[in-house]
Protein backbone atom coordinates (compact mmCIF):
# COMPACT_ATOMS: atom_id res chain seq x y z
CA UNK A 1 117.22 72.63 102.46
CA UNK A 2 114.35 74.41 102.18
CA UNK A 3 111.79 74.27 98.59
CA UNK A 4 109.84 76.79 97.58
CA UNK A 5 106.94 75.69 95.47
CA UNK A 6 106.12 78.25 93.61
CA UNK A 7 106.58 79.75 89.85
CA UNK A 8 107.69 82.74 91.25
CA UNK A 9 109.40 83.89 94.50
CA UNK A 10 107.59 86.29 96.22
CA UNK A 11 110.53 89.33 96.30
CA UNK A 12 110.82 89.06 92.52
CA UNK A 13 107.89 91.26 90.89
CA UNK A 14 109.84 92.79 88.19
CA UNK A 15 109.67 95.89 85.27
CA UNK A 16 109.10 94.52 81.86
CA UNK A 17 109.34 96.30 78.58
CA UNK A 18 107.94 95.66 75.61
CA UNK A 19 108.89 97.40 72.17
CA UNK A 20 106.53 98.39 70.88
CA UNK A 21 103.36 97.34 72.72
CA UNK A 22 100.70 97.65 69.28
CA UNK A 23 101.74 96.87 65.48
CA UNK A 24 99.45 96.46 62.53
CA UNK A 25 97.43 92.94 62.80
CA UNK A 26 99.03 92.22 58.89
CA UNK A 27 101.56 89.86 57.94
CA UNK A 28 104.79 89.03 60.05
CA UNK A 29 105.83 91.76 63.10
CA UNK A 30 108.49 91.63 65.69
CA UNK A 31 108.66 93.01 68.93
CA UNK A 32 111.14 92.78 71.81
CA UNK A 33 110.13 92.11 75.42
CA UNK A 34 113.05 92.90 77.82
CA UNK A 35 112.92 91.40 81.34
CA UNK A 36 114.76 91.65 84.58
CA UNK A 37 113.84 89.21 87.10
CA UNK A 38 113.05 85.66 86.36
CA UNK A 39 109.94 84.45 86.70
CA UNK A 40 106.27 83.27 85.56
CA UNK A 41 104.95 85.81 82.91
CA UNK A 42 101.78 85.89 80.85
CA UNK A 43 102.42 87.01 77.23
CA UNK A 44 99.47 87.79 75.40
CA UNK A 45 99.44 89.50 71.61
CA UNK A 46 95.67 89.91 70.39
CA UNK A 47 93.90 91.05 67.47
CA UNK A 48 90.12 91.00 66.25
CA UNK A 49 91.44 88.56 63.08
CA UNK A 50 94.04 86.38 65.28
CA UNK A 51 97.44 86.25 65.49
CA UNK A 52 99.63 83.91 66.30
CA UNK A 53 103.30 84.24 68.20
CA UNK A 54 106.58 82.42 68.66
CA UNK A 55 108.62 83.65 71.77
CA UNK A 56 112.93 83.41 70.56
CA UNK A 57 115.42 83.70 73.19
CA UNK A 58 118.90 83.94 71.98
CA UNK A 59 120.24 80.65 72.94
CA UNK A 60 117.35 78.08 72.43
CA UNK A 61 115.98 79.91 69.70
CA UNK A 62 111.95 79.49 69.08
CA UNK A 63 110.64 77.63 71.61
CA UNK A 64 107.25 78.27 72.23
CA UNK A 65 104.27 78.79 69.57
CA UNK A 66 100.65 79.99 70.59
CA UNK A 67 97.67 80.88 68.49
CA UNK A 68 96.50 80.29 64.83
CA UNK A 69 96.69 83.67 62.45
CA UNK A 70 93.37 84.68 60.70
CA UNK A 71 91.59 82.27 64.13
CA UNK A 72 93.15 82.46 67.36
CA UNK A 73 95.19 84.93 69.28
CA UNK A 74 98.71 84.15 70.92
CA UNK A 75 98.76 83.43 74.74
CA UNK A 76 101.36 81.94 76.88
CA UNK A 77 102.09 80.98 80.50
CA UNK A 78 106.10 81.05 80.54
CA UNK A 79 108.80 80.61 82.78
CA UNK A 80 111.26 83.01 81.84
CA UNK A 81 114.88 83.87 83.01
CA UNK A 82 115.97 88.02 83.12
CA UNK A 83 116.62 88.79 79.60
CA UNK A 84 115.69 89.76 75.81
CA UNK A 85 113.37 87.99 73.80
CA UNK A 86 111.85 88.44 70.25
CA UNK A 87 108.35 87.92 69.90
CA UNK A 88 107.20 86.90 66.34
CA UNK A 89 103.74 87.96 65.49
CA UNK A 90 101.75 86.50 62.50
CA UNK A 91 99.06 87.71 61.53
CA UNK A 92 96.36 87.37 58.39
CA UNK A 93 98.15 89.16 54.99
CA UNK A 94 95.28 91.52 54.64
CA UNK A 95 95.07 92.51 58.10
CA UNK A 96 93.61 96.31 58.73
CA UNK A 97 93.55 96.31 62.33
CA UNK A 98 96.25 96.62 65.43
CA UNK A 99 97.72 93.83 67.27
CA UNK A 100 98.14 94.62 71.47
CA UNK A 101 100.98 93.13 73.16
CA UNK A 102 101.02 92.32 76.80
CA UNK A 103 103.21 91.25 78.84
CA UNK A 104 102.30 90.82 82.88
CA UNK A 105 104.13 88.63 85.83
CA UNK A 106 101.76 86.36 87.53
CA UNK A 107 99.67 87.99 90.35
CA UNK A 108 101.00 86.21 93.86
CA UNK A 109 98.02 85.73 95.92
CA UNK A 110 100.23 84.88 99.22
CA UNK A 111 101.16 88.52 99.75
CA UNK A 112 104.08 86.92 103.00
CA UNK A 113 105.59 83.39 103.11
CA UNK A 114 103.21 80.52 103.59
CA UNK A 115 105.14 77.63 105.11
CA UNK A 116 103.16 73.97 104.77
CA UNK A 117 103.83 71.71 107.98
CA UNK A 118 103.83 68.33 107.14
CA UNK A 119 100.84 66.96 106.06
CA UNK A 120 98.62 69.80 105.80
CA UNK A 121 96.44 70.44 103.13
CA UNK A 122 95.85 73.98 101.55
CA UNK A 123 93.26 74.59 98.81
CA UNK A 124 93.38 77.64 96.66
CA UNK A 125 91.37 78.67 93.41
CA UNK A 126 93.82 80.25 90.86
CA UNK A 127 93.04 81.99 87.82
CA UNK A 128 95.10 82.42 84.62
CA UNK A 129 97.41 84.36 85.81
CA UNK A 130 98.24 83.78 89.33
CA UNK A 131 100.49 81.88 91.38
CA UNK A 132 100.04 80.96 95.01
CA UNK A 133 103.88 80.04 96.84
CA UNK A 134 104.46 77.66 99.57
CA UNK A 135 107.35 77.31 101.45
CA UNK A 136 108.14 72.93 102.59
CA UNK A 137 110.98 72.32 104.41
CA UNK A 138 112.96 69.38 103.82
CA UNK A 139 115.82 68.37 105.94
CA UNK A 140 117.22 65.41 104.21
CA UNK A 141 117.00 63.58 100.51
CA UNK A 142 113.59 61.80 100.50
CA UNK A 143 110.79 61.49 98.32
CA UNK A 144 107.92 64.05 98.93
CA UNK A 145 104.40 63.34 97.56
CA UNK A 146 103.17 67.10 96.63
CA UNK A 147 99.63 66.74 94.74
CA UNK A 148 98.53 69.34 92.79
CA UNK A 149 94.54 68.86 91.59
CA UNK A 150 92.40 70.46 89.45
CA UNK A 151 90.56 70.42 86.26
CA UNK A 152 93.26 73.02 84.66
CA UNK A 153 96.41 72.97 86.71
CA UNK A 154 99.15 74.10 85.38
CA UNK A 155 102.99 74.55 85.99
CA UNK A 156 104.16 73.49 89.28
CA UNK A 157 107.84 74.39 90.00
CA UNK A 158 110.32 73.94 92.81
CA UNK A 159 112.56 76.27 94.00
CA UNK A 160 115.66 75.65 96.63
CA UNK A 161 116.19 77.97 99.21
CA UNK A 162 113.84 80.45 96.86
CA UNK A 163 116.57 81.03 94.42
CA UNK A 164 117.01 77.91 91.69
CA UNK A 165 114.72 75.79 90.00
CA UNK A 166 115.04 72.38 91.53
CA UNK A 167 114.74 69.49 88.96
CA UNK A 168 112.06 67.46 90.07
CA UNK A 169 110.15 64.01 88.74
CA UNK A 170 106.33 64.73 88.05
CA UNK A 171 103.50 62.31 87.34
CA UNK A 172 99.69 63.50 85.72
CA UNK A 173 97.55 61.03 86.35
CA UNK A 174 94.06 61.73 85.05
């Protein structure tokens, strides 16, 4: 078996579209982000007053909020599958300005297929946005320690043979 660990495999840098990609910053908007290849996407809607966002997908429904409207604009780090998804935009009532939508697939910083012997250690600096993908290889079921530090890390994700999401056990310690 071999485990890609990774948020994104490295073929998959896809087209997105987003309908329509500025509304007024006043009361509730909509727009619809279409997407064709899974994988980790940055979804951004901002404002000068703040607006906030839910993300919908058709069968879990809203599942993800971000930002406060009238404070804080609307960003999220998401795994998504290839599909359609409403996002929901609130913004203050008395709005006069124009909300920006964004939506961008994390920037791989291994531009060819890293593989990790056993053992070795890698260090790489990430910024929001990016992604760095390691290939392990892993011949037979056994527990493998992968540690993941820093002050901000986020998502880590597990993919076998680079095409599913493996379900994995994590621990944070702080």
């Amino acid at each position: 078996m071999h485990v890609l660990l990774a948020a994104l495999p490295l073929f998959l840098l896809s087209p997105i579209e987003v309908t329509p990609q500025a509304l007024p910053a006043k009361g509730k908007q909509a727009a619809i982000i279409k997407i064709e290849s899974p994988g980790m996407y940055r979804i951004t809607a901002q404002s000068p007053e703040g607006t906030a966002c839910s993300i919908v997908d058709h069968l879990r429904g809203p599942f993800r909020h971000s930002g406060i409207s009238g404070k804080e604009n609307c960003k999220m780090d998401l795994l998504l599958d290839a599909g359609v998804y409403k996002l929901r935009l609130r913004s203050p009532k008395n709005g006069r300005k124009t909300t920006k939508i964004e939506v961008k697939p994390f920037e791989e910083l291994n531009r060819s297929s890293v593989r990790l012997a056993q053992g070795q250690h890698v260090s790489t600096d990430l910024n929001p946005g990016q992604q760095a993908s390691y290939w392990i290889r892993v011949d037979k079921r056994r527990h493998v320690l992968l540690r993941v530090l820093g002050r901000t890390a986020g998502e880590v994700r597990l993919w076998r043979d680079g095409d599913w999401v493996a379900e994995i056990e994590t621990r944070k310690e702080i």
